[in-house]
C-alpha atoms as a PDB file:
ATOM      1  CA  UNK A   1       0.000   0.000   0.000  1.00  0.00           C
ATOM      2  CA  UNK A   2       2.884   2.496   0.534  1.00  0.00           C
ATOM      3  CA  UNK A   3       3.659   2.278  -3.244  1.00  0.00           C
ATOM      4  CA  UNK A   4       0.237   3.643  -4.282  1.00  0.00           C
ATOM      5  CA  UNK A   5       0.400   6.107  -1.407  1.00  0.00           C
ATOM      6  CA  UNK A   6       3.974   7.056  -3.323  1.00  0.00           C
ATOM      7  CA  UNK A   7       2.577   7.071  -6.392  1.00  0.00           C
ATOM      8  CA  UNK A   8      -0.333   9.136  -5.617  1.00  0.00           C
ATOM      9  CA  UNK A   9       1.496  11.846  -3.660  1.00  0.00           C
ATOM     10  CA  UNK A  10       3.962  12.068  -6.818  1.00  0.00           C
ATOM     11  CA  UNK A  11       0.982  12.204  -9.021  1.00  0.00           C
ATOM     12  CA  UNK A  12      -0.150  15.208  -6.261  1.00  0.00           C
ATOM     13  CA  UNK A  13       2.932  17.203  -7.196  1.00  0.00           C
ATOM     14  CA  UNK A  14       3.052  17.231 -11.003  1.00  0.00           C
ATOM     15  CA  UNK A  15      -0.872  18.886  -9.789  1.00  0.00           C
ATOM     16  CA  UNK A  16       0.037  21.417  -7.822  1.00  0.00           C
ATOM     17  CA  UNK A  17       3.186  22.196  -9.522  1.00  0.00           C
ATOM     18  CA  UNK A  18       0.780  22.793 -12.201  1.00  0.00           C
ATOM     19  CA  UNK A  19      -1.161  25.145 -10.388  1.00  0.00           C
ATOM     20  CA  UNK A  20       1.765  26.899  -8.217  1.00  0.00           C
ATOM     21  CA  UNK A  21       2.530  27.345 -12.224  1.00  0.00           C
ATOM     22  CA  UNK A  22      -1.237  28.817 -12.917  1.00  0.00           C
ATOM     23  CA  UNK A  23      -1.050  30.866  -9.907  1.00  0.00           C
ATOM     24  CA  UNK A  24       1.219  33.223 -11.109  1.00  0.00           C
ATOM     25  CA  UNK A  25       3.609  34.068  -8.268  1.00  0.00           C
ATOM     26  CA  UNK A  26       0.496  33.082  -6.134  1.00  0.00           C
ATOM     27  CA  UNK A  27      -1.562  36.686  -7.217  1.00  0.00           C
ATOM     28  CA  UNK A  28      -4.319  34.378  -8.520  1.00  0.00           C
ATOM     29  CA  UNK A  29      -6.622  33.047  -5.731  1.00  0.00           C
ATOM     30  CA  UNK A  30      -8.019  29.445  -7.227  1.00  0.00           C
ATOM     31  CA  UNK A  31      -4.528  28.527  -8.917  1.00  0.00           C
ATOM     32  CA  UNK A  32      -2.744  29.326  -5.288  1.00  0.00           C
ATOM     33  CA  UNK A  33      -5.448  27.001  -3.182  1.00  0.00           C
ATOM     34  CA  UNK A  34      -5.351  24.161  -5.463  1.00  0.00           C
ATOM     35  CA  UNK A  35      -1.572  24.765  -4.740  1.00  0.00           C
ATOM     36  CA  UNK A  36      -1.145  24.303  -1.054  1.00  0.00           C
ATOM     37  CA  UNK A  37      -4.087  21.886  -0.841  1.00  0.00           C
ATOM     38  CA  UNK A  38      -2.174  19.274  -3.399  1.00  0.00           C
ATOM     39  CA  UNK A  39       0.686  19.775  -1.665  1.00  0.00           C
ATOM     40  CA  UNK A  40      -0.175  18.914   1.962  1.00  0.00           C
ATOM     41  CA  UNK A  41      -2.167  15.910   0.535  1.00  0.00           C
ATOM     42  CA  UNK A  42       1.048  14.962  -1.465  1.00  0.00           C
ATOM     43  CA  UNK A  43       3.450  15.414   1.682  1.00  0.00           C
ATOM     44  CA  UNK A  44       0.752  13.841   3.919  1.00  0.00           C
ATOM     45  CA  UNK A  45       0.734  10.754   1.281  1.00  0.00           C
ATOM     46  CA  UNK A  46       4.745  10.855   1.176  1.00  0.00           C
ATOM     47  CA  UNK A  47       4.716  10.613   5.154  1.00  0.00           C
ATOM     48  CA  UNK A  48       2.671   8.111   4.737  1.00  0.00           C
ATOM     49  CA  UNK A  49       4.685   5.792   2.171  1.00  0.00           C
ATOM     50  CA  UNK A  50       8.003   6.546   4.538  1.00  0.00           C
ATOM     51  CA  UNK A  51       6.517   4.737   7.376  1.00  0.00           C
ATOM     52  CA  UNK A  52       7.587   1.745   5.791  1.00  0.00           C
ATOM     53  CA  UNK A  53       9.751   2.467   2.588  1.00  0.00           C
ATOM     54  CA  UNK A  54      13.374   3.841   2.866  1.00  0.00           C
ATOM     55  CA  UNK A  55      13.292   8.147   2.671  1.00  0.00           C
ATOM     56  CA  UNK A  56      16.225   8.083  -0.098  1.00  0.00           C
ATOM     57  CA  UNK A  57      13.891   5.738  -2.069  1.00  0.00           C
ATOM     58  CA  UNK A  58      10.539   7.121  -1.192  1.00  0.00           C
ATOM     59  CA  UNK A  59      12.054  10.467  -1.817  1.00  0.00           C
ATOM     60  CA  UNK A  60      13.362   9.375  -5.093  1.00  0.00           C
ATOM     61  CA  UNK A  61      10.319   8.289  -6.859  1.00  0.00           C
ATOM     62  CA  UNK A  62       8.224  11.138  -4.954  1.00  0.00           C
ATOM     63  CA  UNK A  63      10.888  13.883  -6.897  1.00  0.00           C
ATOM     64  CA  UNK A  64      11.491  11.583 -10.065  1.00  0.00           C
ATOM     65  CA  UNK A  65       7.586  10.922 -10.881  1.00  0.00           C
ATOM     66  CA  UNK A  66       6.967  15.053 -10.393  1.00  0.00           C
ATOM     67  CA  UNK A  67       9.789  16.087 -12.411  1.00  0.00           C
ATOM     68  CA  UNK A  68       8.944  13.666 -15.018  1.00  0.00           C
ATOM     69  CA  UNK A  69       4.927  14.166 -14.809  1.00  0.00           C
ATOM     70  CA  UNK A  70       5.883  18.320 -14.525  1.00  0.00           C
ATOM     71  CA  UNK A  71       7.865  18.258 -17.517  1.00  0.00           C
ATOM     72  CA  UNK A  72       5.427  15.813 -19.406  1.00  0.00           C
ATOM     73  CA  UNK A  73       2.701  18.546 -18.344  1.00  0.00           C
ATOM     74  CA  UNK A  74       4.535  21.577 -19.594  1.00  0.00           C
ATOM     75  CA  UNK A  75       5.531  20.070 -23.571  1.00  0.00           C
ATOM     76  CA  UNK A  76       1.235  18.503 -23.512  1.00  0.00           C
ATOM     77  CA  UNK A  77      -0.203  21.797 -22.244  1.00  0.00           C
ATOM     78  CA  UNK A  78       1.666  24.924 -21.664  1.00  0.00           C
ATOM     79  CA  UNK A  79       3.825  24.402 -25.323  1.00  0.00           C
ATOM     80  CA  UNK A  80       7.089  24.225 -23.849  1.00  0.00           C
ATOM     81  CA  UNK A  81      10.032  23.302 -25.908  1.00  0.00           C
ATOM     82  CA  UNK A  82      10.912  19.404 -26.749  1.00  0.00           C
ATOM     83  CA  UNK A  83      14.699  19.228 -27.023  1.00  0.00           C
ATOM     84  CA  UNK A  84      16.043  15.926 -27.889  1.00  0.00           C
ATOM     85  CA  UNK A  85      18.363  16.424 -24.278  1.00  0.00           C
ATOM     86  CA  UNK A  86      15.550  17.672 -22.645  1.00  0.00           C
ATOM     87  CA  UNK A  87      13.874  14.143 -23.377  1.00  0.00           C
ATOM     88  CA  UNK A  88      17.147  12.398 -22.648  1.00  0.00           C
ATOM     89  CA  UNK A  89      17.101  14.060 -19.029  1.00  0.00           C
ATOM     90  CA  UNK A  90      13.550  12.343 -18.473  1.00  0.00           C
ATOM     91  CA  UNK A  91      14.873   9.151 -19.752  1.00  0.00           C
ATOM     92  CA  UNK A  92      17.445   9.052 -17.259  1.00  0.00           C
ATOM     93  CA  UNK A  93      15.206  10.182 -14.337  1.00  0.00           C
ATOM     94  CA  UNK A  94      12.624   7.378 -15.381  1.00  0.00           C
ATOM     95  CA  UNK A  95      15.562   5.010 -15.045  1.00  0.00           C
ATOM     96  CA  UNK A  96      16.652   5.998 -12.040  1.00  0.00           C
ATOM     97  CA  UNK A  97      13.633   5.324 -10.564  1.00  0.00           C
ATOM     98  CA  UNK A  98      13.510   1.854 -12.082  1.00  0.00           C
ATOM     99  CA  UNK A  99      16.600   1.086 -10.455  1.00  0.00           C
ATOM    100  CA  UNK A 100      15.440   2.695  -7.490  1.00  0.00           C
ATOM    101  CA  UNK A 101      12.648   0.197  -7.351  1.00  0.00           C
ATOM    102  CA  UNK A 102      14.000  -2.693  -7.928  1.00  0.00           C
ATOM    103  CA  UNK A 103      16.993  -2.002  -5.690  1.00  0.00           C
ATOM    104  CA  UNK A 104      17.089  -4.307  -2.481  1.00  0.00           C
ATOM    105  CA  UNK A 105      16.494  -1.918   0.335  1.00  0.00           C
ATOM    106  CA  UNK A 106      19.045  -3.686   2.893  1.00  0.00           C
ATOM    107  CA  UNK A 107      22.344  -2.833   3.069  1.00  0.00           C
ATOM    108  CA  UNK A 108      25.136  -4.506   0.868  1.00  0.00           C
END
């Protein structure tokens, strides 16, 4: 279960990075309170998964899935630039957290 909190909570931060986007330096009421409201149910849900998962790898895949998903987000709906390194970058992040999964947790 502390997987799909993990997932959720980094599926919670590609939202509100969104809106913290939206919100425009947080002038813009709506955009600002979808903001903090995503973000204390995506911390809550990362406290959550780190009662039983390691923080470097709960951490990992809570950053890795919102930089992916934010960067995903802004080529699909605010227009921003595909470079081929920029694509590259995510490639490597989404392997990273591959290996971070499947990593044993224990100590070598």
């Amino acid at each position: 279960m502390a997987w799909v909190y993990l997932v959720i909570a980094g599926l919670l931060e590609i939202v509100w990075a969104y809106f913290m986007k939206q919100s425009a330096g947080f002038t813009r009421l709506w955009p600002s309170v979808i903001t903090f409201v995503t973000m204390g149910m995506s911390f809550a849900l990362l406290s959550i998964s780190m009662k039983t998962l390691p923080l470097g790898t709960a951490y990992t895949v809570w950053t890795g899935i919102g930089a992916v998903g934010a960067f995903v987000v802004g080529v699909i709906w605010l227009n921003e630039g595909v470079h081929p390194m920029r694509v590259a970058a995510a490639g490597l992040i989404i392997a990273g957290l591959v290996l971070m999964r499947l990593a044993p947790s224990t100590a070598v």
